[in-house]
C-alpha atoms as a PDB file:
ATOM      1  CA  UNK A   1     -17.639  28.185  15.556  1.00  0.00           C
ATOM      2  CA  UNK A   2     -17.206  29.364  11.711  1.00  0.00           C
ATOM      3  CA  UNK A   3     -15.604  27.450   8.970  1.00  0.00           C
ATOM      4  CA  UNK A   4     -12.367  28.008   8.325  1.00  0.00           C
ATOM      5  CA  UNK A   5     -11.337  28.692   4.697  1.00  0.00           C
ATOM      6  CA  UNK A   6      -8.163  27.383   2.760  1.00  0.00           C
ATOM      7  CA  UNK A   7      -6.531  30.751   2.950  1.00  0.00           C
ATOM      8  CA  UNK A   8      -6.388  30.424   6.860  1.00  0.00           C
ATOM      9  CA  UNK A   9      -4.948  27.083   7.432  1.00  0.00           C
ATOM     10  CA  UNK A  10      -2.203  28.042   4.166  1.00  0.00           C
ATOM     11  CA  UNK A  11      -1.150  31.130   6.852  1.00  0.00           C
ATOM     12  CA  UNK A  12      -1.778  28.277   9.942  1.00  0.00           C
ATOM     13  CA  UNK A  13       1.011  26.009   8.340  1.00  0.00           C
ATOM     14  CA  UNK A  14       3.159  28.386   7.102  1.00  0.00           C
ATOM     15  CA  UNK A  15       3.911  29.796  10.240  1.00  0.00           C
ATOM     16  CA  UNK A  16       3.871  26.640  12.138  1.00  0.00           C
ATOM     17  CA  UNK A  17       6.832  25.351   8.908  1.00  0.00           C
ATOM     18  CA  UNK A  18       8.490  28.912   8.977  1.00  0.00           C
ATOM     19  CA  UNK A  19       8.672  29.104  13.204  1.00  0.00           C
ATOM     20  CA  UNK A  20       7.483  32.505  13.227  1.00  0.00           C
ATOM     21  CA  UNK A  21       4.625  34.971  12.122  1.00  0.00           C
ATOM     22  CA  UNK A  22       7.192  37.014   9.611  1.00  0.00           C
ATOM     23  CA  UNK A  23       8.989  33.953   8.307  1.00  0.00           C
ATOM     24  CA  UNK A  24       5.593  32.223   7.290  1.00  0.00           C
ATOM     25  CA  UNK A  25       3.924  35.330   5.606  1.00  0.00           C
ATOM     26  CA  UNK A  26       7.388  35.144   3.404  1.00  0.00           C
ATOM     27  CA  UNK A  27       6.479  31.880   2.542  1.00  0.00           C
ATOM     28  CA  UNK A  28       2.884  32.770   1.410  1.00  0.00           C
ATOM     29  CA  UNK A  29       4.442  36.436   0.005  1.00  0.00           C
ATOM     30  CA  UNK A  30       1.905  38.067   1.684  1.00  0.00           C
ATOM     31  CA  UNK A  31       3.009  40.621   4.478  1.00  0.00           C
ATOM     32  CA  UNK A  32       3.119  40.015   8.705  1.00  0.00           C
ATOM     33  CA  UNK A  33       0.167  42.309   9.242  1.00  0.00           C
ATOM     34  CA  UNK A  34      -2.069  40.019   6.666  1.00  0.00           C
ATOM     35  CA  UNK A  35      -0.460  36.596   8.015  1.00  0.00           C
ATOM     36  CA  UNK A  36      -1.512  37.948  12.236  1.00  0.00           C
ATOM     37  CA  UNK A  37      -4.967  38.749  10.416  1.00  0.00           C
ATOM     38  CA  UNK A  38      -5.462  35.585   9.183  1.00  0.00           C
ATOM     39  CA  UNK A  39      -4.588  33.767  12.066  1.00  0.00           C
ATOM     40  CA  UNK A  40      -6.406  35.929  14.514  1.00  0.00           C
ATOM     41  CA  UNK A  41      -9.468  35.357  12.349  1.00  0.00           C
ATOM     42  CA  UNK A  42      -8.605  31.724  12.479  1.00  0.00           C
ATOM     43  CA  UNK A  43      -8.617  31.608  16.252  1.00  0.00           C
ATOM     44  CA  UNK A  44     -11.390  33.477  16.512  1.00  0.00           C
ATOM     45  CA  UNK A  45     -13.565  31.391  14.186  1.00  0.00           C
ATOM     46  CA  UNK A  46     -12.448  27.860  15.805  1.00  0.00           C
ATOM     47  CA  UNK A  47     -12.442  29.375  19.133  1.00  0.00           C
ATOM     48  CA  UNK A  48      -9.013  28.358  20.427  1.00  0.00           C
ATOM     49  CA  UNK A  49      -5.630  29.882  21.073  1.00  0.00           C
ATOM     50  CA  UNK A  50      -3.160  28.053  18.024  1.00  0.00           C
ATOM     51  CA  UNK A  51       0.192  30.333  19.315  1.00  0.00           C
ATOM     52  CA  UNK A  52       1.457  32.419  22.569  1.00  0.00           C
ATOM     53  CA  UNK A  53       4.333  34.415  22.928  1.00  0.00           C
ATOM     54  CA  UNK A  54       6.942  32.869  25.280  1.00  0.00           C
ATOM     55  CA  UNK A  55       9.991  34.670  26.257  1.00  0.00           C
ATOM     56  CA  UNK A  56       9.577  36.980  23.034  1.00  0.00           C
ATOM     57  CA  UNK A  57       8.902  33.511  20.766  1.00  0.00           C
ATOM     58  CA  UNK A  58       5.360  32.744  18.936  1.00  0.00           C
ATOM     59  CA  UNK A  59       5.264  28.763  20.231  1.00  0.00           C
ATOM     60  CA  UNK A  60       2.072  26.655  19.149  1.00  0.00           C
ATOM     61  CA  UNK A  61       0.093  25.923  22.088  1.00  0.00           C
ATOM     62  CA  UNK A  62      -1.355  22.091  22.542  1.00  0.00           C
ATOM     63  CA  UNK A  63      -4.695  22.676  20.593  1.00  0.00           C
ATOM     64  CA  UNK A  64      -2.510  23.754  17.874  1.00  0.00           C
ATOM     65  CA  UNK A  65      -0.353  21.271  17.734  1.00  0.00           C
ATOM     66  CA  UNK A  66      -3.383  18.708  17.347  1.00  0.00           C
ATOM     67  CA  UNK A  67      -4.977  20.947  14.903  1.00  0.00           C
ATOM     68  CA  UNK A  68      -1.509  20.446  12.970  1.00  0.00           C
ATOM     69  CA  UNK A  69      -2.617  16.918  11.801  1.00  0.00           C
ATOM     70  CA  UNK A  70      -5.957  17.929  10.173  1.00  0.00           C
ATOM     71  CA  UNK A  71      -4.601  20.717   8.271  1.00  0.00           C
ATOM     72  CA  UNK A  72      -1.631  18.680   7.275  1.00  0.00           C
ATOM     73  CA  UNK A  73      -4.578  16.316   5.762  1.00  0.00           C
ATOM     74  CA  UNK A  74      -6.104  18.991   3.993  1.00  0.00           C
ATOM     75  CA  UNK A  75      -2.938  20.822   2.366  1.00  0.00           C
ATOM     76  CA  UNK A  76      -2.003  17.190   0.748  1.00  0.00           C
ATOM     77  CA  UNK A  77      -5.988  16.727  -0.590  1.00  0.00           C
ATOM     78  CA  UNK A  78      -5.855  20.046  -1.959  1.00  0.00           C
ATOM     79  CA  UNK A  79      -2.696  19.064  -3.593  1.00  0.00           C
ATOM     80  CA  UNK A  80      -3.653  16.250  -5.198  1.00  0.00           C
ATOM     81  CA  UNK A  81      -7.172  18.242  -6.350  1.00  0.00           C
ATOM     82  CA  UNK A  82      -4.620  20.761  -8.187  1.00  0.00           C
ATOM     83  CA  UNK A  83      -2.432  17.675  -9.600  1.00  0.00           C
ATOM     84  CA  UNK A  84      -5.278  16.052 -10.913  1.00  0.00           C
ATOM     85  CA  UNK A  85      -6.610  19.358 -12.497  1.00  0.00           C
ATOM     86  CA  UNK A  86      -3.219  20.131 -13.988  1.00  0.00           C
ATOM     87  CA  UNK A  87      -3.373  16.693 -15.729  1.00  0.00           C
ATOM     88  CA  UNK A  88      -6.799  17.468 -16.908  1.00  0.00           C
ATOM     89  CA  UNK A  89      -6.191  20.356 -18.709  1.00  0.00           C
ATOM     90  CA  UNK A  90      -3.457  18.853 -20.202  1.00  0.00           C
ATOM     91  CA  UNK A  91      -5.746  16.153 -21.615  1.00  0.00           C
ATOM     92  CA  UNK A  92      -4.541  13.290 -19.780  1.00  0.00           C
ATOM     93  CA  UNK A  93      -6.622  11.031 -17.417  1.00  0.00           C
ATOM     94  CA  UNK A  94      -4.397  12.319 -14.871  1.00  0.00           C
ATOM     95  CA  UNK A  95      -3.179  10.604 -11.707  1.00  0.00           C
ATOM     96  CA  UNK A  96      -4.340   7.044 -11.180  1.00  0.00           C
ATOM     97  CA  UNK A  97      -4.556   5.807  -7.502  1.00  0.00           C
ATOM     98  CA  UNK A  98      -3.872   2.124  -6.708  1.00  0.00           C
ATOM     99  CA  UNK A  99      -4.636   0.648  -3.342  1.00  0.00           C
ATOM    100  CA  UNK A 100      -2.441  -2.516  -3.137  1.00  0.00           C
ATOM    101  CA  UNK A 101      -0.131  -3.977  -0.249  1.00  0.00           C
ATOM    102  CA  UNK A 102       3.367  -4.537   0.669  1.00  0.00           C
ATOM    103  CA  UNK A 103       3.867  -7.883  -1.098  1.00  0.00           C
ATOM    104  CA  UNK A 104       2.420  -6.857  -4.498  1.00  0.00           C
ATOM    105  CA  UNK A 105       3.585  -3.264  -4.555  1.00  0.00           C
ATOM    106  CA  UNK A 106       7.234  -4.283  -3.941  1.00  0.00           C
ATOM    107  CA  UNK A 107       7.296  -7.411  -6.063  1.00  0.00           C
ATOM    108  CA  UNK A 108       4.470  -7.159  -8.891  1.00  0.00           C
ATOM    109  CA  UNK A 109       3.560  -3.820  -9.510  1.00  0.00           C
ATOM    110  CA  UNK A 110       6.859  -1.884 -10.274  1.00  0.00           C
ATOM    111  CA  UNK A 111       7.445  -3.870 -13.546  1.00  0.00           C
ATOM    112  CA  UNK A 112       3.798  -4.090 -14.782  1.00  0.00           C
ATOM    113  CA  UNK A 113       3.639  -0.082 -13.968  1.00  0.00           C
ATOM    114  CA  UNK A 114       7.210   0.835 -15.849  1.00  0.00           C
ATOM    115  CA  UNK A 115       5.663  -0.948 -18.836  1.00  0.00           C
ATOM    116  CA  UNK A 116       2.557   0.784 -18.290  1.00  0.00           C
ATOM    117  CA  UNK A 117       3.976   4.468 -18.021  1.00  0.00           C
ATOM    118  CA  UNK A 118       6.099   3.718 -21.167  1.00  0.00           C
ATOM    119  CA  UNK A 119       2.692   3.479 -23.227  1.00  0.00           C
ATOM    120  CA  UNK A 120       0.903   6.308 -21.367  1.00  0.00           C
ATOM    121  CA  UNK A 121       3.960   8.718 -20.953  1.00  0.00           C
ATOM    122  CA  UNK A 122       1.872  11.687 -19.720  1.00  0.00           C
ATOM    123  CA  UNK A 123       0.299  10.032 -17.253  1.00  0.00           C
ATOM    124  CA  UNK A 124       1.409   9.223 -13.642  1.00  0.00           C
ATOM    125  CA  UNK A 125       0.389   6.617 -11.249  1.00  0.00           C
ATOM    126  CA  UNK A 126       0.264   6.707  -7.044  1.00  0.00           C
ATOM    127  CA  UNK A 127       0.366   3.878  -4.645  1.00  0.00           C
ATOM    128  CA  UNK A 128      -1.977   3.860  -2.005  1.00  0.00           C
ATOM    129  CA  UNK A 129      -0.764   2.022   1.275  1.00  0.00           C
ATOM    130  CA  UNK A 130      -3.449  -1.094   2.031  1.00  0.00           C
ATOM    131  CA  UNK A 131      -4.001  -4.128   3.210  1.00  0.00           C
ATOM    132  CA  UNK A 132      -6.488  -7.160   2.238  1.00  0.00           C
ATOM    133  CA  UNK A 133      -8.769  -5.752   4.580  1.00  0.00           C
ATOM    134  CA  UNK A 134      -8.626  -2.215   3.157  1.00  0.00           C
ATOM    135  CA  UNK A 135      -8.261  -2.215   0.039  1.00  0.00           C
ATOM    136  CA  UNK A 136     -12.030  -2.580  -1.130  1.00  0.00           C
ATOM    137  CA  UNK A 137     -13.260  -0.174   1.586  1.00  0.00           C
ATOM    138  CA  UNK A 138     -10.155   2.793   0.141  1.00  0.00           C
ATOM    139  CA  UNK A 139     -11.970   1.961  -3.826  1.00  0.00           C
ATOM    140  CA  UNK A 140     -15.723   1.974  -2.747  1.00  0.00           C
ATOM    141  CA  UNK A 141     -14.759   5.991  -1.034  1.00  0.00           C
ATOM    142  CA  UNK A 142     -12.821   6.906  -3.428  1.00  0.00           C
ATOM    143  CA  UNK A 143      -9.451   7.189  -2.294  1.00  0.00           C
ATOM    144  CA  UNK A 144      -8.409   5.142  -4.866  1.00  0.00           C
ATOM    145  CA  UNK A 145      -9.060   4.344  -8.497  1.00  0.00           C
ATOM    146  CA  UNK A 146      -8.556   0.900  -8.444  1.00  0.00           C
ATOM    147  CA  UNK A 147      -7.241  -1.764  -6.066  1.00  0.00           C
ATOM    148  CA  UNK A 148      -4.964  -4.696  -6.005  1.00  0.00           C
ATOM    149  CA  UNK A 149      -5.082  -7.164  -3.542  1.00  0.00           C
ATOM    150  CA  UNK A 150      -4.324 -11.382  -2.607  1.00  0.00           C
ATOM    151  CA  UNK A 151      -6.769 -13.508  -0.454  1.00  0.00           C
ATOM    152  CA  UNK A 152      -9.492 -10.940   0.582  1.00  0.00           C
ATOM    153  CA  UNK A 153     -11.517 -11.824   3.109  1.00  0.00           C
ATOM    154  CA  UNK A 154     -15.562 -12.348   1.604  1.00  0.00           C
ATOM    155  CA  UNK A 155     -16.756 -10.193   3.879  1.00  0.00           C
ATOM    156  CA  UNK A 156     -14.029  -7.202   2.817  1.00  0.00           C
ATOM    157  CA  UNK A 157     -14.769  -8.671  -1.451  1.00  0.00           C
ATOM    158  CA  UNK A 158     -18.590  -7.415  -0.591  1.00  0.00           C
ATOM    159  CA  UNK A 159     -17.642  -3.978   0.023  1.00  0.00           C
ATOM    160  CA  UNK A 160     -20.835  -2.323  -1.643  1.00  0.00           C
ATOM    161  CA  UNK A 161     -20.322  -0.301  -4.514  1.00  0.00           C
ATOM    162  CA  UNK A 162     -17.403  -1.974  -5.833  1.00  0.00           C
ATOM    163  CA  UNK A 163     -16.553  -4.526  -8.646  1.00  0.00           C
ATOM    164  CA  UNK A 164     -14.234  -7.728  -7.911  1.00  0.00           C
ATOM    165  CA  UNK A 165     -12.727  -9.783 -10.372  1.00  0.00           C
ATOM    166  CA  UNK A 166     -10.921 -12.296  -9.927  1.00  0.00           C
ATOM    167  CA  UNK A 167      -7.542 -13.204 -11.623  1.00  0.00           C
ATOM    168  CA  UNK A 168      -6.079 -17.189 -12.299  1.00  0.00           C
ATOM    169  CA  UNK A 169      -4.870 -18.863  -9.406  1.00  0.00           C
ATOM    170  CA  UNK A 170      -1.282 -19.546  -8.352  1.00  0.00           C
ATOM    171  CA  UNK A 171       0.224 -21.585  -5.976  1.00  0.00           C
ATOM    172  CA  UNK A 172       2.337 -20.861  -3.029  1.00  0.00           C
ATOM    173  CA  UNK A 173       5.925 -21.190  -3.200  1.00  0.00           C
ATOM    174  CA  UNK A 174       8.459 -23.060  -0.005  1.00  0.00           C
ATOM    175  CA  UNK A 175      11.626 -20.577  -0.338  1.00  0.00           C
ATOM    176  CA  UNK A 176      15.117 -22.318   1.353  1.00  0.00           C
ATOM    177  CA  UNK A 177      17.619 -20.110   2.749  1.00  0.00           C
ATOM    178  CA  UNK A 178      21.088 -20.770   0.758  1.00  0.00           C
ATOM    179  CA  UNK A 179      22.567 -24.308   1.546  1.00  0.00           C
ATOM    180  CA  UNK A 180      19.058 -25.794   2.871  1.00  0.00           C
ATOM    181  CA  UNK A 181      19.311 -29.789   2.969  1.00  0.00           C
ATOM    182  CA  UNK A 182      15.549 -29.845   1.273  1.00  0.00           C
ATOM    183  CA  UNK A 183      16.526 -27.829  -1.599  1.00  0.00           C
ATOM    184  CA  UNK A 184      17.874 -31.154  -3.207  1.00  0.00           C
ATOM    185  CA  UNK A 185      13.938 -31.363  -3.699  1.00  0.00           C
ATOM    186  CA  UNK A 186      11.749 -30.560  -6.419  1.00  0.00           C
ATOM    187  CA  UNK A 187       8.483 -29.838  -4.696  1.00  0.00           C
ATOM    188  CA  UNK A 188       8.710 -29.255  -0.227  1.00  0.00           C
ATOM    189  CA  UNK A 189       5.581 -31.798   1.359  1.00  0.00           C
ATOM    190  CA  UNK A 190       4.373 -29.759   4.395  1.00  0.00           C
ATOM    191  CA  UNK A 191       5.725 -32.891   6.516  1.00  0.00           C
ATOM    192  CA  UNK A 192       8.974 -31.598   5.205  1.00  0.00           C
ATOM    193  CA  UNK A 193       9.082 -28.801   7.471  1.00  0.00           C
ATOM    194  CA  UNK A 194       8.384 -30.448  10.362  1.00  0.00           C
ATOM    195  CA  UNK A 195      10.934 -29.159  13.174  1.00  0.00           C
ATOM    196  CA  UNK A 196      12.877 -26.882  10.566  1.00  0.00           C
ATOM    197  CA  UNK A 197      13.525 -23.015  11.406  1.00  0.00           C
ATOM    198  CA  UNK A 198      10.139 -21.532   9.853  1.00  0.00           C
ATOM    199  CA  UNK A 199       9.967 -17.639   9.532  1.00  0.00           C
ATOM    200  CA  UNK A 200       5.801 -17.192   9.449  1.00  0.00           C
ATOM    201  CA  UNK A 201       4.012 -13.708   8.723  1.00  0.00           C
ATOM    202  CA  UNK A 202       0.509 -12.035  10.339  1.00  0.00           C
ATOM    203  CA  UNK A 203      -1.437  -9.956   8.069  1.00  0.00           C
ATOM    204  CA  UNK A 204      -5.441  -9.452   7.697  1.00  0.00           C
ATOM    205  CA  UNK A 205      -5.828 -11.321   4.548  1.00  0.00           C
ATOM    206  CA  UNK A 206      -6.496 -15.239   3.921  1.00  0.00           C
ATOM    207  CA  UNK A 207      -3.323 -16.114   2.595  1.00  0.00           C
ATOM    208  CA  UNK A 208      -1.223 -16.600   6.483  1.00  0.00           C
ATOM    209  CA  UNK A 209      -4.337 -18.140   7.596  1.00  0.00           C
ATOM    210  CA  UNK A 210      -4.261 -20.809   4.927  1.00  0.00           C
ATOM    211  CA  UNK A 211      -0.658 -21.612   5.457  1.00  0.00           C
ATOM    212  CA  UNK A 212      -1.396 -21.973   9.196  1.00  0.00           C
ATOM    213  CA  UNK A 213      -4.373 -24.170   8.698  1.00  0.00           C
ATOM    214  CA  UNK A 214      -2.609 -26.214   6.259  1.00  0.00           C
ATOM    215  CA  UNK A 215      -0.109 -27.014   8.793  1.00  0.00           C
ATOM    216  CA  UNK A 216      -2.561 -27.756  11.611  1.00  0.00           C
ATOM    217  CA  UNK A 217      -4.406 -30.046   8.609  1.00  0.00           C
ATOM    218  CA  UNK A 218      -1.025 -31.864   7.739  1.00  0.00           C
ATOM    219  CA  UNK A 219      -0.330 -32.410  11.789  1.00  0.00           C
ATOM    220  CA  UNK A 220       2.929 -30.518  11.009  1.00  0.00           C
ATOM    221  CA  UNK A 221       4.640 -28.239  13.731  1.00  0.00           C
ATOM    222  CA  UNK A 222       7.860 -26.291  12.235  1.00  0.00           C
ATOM    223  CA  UNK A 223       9.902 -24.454  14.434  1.00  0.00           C
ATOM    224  CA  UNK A 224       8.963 -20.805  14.166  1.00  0.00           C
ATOM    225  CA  UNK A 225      12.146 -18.418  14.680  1.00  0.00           C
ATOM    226  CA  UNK A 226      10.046 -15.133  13.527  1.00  0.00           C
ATOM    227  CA  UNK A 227       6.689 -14.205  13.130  1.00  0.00           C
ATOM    228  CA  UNK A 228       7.009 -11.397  10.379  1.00  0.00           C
ATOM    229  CA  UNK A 229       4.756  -8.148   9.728  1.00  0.00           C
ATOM    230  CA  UNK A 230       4.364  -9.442   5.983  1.00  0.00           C
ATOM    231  CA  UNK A 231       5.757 -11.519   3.777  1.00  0.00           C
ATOM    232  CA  UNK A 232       8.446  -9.036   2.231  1.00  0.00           C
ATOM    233  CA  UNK A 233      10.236  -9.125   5.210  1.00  0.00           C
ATOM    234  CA  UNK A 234       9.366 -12.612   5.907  1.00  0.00           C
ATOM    235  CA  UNK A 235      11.786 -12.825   2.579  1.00  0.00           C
ATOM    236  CA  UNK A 236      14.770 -11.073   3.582  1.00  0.00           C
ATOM    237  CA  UNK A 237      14.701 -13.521   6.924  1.00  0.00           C
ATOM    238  CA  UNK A 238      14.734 -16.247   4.601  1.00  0.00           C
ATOM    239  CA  UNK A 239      17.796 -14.660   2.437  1.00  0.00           C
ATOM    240  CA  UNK A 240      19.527 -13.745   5.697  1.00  0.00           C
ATOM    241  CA  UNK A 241      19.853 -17.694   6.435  1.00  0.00           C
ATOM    242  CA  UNK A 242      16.845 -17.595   9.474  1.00  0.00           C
ATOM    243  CA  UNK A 243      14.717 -20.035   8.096  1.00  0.00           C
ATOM    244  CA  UNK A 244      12.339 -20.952   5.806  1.00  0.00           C
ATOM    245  CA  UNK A 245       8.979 -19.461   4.478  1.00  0.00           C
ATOM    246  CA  UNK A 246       5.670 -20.751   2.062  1.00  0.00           C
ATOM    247  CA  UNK A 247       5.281 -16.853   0.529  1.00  0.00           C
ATOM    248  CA  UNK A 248       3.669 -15.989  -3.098  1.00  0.00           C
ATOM    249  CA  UNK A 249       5.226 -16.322  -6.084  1.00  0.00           C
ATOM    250  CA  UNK A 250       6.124 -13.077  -7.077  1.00  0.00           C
ATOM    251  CA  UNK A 251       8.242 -12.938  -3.652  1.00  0.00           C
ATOM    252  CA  UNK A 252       9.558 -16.711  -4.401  1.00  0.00           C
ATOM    253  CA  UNK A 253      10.717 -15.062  -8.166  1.00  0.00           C
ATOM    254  CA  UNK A 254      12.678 -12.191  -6.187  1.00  0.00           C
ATOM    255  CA  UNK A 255      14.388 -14.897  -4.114  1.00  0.00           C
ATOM    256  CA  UNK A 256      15.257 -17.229  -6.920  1.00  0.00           C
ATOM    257  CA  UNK A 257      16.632 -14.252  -8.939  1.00  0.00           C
ATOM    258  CA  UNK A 258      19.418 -13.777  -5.962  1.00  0.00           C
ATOM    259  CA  UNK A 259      19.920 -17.847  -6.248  1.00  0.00           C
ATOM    260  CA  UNK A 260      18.186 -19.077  -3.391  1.00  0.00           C
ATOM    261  CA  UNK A 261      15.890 -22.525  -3.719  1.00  0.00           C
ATOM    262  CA  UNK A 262      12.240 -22.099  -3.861  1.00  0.00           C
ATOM    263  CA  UNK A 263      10.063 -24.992  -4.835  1.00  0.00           C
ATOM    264  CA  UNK A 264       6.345 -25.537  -5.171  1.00  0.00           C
ATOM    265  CA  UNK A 265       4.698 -26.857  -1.834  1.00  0.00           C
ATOM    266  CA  UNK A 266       2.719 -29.827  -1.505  1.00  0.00           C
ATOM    267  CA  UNK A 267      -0.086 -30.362  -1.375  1.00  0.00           C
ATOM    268  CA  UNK A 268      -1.358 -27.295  -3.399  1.00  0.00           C
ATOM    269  CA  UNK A 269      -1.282 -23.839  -1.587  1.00  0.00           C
ATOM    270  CA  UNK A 270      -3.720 -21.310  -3.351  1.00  0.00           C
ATOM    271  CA  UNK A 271      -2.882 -17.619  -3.560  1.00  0.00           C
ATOM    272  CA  UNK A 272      -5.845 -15.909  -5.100  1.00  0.00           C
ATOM    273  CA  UNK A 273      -5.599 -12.269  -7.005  1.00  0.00           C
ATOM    274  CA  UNK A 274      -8.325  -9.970  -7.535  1.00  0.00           C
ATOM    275  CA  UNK A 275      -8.872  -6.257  -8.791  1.00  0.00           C
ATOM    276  CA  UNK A 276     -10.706  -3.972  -6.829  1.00  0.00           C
ATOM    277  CA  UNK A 277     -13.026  -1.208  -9.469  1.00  0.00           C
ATOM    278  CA  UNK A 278     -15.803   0.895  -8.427  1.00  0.00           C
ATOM    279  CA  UNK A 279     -19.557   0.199  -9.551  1.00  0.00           C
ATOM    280  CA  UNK A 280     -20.858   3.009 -12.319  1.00  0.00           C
ATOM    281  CA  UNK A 281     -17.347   4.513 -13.093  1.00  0.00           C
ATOM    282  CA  UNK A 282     -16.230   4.474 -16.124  1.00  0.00           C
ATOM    283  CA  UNK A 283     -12.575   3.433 -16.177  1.00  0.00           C
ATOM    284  CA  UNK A 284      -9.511   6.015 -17.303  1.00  0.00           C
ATOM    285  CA  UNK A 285      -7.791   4.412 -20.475  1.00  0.00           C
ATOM    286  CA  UNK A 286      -4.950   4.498 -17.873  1.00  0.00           C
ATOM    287  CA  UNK A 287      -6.608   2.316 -15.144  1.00  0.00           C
ATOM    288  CA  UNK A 288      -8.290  -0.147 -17.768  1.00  0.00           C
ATOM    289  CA  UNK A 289      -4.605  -0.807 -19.841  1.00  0.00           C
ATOM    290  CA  UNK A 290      -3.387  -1.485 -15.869  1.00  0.00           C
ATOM    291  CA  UNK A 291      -6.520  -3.973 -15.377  1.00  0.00           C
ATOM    292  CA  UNK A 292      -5.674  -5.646 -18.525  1.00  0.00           C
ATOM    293  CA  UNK A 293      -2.026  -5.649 -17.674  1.00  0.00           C
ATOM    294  CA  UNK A 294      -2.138  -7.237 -14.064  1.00  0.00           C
ATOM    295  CA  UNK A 295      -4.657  -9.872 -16.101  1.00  0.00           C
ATOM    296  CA  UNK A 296      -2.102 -10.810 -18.500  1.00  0.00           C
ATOM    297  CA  UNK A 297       0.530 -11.210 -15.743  1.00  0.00           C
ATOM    298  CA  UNK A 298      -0.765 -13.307 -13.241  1.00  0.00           C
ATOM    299  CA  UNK A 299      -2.191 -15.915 -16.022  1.00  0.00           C
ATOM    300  CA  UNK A 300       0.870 -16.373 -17.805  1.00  0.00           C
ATOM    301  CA  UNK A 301       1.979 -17.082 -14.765  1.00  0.00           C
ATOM    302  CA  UNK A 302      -0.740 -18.879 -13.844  1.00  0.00           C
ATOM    303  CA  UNK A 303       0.096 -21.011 -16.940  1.00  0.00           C
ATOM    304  CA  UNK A 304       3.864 -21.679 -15.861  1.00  0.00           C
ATOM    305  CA  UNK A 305       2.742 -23.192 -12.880  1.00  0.00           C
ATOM    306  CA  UNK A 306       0.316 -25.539 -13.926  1.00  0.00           C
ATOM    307  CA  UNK A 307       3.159 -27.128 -16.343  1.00  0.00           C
ATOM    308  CA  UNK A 308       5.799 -27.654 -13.654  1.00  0.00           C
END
């Protein structure tokens, strides 16, 4: 089995996107006789069969449709290779990857990173998808310049080869769908919630395993009416009247914005921020004005909590 080069799988896609050996050498502007050459060669060098005539159609057989993934991979790496060159040469840092999760990237991020891109207006930023769990392991291979992420696990913070720092706490939030009885409260005791329509979330960081053991600590039992995939959506059940929730703060601000009650929960609920930088790199200006940013965010709101 040889090595198959870029040139190859380009012809490989092209014709798999195009639906036929003519159409995809169009798309490459090469002609048919090069675009059968390639793939032959292709086939020959993997040693499998990638497409069959049937009734007068070329049709991808089953090793080429699993092939399909892997190349897909490799077009959108070589991608990002050329945008990050093209940034280069235009004397910008170029594209800076963040590895952060649901909550923060739909919450936090979008106004720290609109503020951000005003200042560095040649620049660009990407969000990588991650969770507690991940995000560490995606900065320590590279996949991403810097990560963002609440409650790590220890184990996941000691990812070798990369740099954790941790931001000022904040506390946990109690958000009330519209018309709740306990918003008439200034701060929600855990005992509050005992019995009331509770709308929980999973997740692999700390944070839903604090809230859990909180409530097994306080000998409360709410009634759970959904067990969420994160705590985004564990907000819109709250807005859409099913219950209640104990979510972060930035996710308590989006609530309170569209007039719904959310109060600080008693006792104290921690919900811990770090940044995610790999050992030995020198940081982009880019990625150290978004370190410094994120910094300046969570303790001046670290500094409104503490006074209420």
């Amino acid at each position: 089995m040889h090595r198959p080069n870029t040139r190859q799988l380009e012809a490989f896609r092209a014709v798999l996107l195009a639906g036929g050996m003519s159409a995809g050498a169009k798309l490459l502007n090469i002609t048919q006789p090069a675009a059968s050459r390639l793939i032959r060669d292709l086939e020959a060098g993997l040693g499998l069969s990638l497409f069959e005539r049937r009734n007068g159609r070329l049709v991808v057989t089953h090793e080429g449709r699993h092939l399909q993934a892997a190349v897909e991979r490799h077009v959108a790496t070589l991608d990002e290779v050329m945008e990050t060159a093209r940034g280069l040469r235009a004397s910008r840092a170029g594209q800076l990857r963040i590895a952060a999760g649901a909550s923060l990237s739909l919450q936090l991020l979008p106004g720290v990173l609109a503020e951000l891109l005003r200042k560095f207006p040649r620049d660009s930023v990407r969000i990588v998808n991650a969770t507690a769990r991940t995000v560490a392991g995606l900065v320590a291979r590279g996949e991403a310049d810097i990560g963002f992420a609440a409650d790590v696990a220890a184990d996941a913070a000691a990812t070798p080869g990369v740099e954790v720092t941790h931001l000022p706490g904040l506390d946990a939030v109690c958000a009330l769908p519209s018309g709740h009885p306990l918003a008439a409260r200034r701060r929600i005791a855990l005992e509050d919630l005992e019995g009331e329509a509770f709308v929980s979330f999973g997740g692999d960081g700390v944070f839903p395993l604090r809230i859990a053991s909180a409530f097994q600590a306080a000998r409360v039992t709410p009634r759970i009416r959904m067990v969420a995939s994160n705590a985004a959506m564990a907000a819109r059940a709250v807005a859409q009247g099913v219950g209640a929730s104990i979510l972060d703060p930035f996710t308590g601000d989006l609530l309170a914005s569209r007039g719904m009650a959310v109060r600080l929960v008693s006792p104290r609920l921690a919900y811990d921020l770090a940044l995610f930088r790999p050992f030995d790199v020198s940081p982009t200006p880019l990625a150290e004005a978004f370190a410094q940013s994120v910094a300046s965010v969570v303790a001046t709101r670290a500094g409104k909590m503490a006074g209420l």
